[in-house]
N, C-alpha and C. Protein backbone atom coordinates (compact mmCIF):
# COMPACT_ATOMS: atom_id res chain seq x y z
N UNK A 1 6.12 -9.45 -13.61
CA UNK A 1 6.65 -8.85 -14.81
C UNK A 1 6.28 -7.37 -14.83
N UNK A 2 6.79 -6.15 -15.54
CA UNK A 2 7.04 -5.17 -15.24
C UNK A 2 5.83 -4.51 -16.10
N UNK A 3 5.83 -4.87 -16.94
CA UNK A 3 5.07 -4.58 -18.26
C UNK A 3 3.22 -4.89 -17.34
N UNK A 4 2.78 -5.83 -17.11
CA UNK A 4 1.88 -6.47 -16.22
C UNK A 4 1.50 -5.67 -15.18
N UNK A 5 2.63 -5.17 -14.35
CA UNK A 5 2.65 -4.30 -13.19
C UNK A 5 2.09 -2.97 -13.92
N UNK A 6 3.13 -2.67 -14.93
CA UNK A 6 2.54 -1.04 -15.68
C UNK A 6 0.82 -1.14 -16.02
N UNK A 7 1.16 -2.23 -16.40
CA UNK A 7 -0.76 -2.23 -17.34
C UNK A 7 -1.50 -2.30 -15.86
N UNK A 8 -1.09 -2.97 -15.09
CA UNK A 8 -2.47 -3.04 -13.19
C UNK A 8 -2.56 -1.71 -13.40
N UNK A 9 -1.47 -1.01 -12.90
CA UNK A 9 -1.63 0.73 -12.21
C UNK A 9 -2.48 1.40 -12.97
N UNK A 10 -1.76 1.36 -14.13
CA UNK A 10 -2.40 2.45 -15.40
C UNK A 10 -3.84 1.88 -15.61
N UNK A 11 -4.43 1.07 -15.81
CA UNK A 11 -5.70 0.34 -15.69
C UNK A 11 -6.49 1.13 -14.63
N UNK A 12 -6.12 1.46 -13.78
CA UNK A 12 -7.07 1.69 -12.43
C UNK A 12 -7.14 3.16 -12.12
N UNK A 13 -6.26 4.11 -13.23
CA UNK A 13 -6.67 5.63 -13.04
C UNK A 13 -8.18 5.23 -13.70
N UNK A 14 -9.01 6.43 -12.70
CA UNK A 14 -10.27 6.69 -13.37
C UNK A 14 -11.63 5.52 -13.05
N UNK A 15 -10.90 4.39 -12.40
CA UNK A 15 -12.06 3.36 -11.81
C UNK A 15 -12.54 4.16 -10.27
N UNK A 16 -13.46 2.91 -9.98
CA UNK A 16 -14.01 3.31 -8.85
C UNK A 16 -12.98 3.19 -8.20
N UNK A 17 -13.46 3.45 -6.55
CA UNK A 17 -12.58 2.97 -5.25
C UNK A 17 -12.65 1.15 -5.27
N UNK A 18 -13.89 0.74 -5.42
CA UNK A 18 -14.19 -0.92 -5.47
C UNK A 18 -13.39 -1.57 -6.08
N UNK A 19 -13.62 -0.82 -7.76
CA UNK A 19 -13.04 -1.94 -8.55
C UNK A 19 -11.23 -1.74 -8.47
N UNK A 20 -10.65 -0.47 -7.70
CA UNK A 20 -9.31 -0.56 -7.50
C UNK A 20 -8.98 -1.54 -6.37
N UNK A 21 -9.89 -1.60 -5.19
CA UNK A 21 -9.92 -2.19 -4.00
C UNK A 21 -9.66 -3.75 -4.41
N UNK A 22 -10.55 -4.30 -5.57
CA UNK A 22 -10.65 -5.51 -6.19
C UNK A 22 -9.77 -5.74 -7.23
N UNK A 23 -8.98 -4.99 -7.46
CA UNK A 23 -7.61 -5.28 -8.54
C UNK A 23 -6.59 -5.48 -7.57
N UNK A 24 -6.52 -4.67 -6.57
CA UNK A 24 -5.31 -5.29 -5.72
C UNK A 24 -5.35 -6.27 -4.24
N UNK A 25 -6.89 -7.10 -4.47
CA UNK A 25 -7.47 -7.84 -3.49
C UNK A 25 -6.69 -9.08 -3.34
N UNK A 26 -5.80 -9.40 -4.36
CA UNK A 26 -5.03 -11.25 -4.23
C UNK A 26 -3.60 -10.98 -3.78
N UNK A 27 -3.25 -9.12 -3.60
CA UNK A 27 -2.15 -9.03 -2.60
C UNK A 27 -2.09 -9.30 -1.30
N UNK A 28 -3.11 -8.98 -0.82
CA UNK A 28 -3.32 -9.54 0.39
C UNK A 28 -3.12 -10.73 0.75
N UNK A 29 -3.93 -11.53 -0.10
CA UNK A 29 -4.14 -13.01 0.00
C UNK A 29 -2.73 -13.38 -0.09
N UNK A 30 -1.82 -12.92 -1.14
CA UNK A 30 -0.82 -13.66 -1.42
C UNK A 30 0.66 -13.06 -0.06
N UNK A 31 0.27 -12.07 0.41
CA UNK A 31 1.21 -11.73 1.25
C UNK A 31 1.01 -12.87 2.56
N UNK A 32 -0.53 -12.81 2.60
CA UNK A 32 -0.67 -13.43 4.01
C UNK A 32 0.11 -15.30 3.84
N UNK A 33 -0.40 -15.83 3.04
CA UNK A 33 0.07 -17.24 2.43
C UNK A 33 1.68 -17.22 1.73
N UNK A 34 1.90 -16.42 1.45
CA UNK A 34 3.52 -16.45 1.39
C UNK A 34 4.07 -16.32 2.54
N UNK A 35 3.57 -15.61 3.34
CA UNK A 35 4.18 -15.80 4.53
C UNK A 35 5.06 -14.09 4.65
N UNK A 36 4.94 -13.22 3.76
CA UNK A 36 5.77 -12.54 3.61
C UNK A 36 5.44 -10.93 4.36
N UNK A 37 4.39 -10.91 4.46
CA UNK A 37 3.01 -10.14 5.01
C UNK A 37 3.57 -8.47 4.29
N UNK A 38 4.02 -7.38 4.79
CA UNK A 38 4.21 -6.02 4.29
C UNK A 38 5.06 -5.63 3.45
N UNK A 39 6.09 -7.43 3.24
CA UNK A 39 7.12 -6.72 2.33
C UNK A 39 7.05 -7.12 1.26
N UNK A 40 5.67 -8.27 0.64
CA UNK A 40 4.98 -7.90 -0.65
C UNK A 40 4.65 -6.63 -0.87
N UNK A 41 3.74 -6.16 0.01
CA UNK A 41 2.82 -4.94 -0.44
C UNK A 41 3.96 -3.56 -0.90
N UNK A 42 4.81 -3.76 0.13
CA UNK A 42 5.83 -2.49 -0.27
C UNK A 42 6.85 -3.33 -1.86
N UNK A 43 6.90 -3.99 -1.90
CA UNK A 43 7.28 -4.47 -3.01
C UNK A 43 6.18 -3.85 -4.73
N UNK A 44 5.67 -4.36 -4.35
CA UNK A 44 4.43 -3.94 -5.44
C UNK A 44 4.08 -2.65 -5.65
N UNK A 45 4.29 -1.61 -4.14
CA UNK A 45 4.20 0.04 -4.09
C UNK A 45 5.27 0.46 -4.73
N UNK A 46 6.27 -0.23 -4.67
CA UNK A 46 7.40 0.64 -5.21
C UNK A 46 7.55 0.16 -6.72
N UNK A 47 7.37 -0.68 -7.22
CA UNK A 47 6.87 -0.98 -8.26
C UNK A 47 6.11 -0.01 -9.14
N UNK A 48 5.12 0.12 -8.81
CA UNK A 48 3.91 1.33 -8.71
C UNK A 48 5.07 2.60 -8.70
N UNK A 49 5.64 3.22 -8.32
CA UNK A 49 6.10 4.29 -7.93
C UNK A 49 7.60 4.80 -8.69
N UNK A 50 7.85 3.77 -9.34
CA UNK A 50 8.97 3.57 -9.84
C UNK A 50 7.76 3.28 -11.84
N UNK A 51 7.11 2.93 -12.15
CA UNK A 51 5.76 3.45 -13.27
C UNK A 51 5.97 4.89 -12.94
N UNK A 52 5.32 4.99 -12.18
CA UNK A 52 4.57 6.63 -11.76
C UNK A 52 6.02 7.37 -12.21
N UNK A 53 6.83 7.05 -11.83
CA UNK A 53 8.36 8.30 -12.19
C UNK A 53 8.65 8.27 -13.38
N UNK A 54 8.41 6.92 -13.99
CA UNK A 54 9.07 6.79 -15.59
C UNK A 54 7.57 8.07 -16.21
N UNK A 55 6.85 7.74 -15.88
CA UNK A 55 5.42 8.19 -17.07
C UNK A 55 5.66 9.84 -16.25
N UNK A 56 6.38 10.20 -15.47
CA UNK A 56 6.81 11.58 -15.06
C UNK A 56 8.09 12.29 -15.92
N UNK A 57 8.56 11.10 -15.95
CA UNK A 57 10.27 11.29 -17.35
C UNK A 57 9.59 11.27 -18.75
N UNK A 58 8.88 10.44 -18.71
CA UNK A 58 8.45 10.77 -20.36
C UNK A 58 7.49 11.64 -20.66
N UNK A 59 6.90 12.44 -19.71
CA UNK A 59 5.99 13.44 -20.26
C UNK A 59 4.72 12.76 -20.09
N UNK A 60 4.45 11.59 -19.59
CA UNK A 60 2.43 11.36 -20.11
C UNK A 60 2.16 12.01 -18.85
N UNK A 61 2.32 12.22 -17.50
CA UNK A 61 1.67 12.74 -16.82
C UNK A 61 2.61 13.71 -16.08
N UNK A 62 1.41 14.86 -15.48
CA UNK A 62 2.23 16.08 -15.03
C UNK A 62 0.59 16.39 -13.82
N UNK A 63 1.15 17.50 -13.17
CA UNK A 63 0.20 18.00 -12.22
C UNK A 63 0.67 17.59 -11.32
N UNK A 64 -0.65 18.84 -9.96
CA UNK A 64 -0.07 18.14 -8.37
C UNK A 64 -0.98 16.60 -7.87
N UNK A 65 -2.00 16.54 -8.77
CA UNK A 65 -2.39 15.24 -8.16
C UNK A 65 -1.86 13.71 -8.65
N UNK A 66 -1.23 13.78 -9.57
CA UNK A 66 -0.14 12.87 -9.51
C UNK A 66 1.50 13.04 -8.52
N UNK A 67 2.13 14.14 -8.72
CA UNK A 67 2.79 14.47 -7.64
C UNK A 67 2.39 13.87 -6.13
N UNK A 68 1.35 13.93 -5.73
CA UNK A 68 0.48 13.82 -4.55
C UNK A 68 0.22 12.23 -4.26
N UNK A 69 0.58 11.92 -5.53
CA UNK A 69 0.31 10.20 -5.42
C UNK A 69 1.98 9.26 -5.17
N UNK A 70 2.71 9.96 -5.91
CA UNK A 70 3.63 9.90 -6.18
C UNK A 70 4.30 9.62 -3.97
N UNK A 71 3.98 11.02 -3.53
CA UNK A 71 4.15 11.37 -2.31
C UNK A 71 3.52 9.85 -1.35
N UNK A 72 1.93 10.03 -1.34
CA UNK A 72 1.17 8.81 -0.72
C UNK A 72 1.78 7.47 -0.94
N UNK A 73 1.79 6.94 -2.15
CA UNK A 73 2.80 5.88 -2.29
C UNK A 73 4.01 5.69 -1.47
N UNK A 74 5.02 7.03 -1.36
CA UNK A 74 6.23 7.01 -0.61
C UNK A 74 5.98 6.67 1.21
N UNK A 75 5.06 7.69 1.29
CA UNK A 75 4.33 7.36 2.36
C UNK A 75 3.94 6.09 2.83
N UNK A 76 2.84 5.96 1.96
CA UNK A 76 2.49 4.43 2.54
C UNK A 76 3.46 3.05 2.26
N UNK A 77 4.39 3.32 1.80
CA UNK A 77 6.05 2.38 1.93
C UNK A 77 6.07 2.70 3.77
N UNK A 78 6.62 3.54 3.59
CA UNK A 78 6.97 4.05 4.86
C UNK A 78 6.10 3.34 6.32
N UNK A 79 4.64 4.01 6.14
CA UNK A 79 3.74 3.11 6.72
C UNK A 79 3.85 1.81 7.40
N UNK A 80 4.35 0.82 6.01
CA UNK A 80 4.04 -0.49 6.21
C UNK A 80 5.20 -0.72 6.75
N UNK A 81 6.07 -0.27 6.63
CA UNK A 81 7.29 -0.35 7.05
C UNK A 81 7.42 -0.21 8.81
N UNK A 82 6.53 0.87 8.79
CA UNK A 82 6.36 1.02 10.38
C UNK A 82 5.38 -0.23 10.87
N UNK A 83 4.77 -1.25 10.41
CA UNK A 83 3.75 -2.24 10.58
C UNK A 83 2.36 -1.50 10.99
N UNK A 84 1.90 -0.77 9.93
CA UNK A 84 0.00 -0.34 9.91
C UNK A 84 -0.47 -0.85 9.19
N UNK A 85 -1.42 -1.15 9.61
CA UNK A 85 -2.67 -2.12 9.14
C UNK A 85 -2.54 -2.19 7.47
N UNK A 86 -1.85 -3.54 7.39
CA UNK A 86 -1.30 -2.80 5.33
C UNK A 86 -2.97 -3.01 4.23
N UNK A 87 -4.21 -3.43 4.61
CA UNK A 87 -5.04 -2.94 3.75
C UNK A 87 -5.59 -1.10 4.10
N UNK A 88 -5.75 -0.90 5.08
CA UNK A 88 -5.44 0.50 5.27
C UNK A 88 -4.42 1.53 4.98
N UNK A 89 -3.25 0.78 4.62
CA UNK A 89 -2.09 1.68 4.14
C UNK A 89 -2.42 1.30 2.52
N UNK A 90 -2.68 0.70 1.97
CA UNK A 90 -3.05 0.68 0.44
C UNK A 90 -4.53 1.16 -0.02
N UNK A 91 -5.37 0.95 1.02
CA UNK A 91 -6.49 1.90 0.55
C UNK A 91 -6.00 3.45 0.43
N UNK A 92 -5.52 4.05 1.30
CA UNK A 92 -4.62 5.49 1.35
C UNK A 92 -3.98 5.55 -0.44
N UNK A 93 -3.30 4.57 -0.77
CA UNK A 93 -3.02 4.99 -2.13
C UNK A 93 -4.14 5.05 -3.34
N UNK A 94 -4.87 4.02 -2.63
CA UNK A 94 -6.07 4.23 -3.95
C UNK A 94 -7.21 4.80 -3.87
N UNK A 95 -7.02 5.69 -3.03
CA UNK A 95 -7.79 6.76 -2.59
C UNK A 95 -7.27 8.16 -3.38
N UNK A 96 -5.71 7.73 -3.46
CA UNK A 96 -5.13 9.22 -3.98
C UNK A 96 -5.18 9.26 -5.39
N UNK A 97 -5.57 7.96 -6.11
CA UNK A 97 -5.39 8.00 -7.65
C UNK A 97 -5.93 8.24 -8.36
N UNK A 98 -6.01 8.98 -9.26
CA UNK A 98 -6.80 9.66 -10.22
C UNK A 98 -7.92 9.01 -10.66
């Protein structure tokens, strides 16, 4: 649900690296057991990224380090897409987040 997805992201500006690492720890799990492996994770990034643009249309956030996240996200689509190591391509995003 979309609303669910908004509240994960927005939840995790301003946490540690851990506790972001541990909010998006049952993607893994669930990519590997679905059977679906990178095209959960890029599912869920763009998700993420498609938040990140709306809260860019409505004015709550501005600057280059959202811009910059905005970018990494696109990136690490891309990434997984190329098949890299997808907890290493999602640490890269939550590395970039505020």
């Amino acid at each position: 649900n979309w609303l669910d997805q908004k509240k994960q992201f927005t939840d995790l500006f301003g946490r540690s690296f851990a506790d972001k690492l541990q909010a998006v720890e049952s993607w893994f799990e669930e990519a590997k057991d679905e059977g679906v492996g990178p095209d959960l994770l890029v599912e869920r990034l763009a998700a993420w990224q498609g938040i990140l643009r709306g809260m860019f249309l409505d004015k709550q956030t501005t600057g280059a380090g959202w811009l910059r996240l905005n970018q990494t996200i696109n990136d690490t689509i891309i990434d997984l897409r190329r098949n890299v190591h997808p907890r290493l391509a999602v640490e890269a995003v939550l590395l970039a987040m505020p």
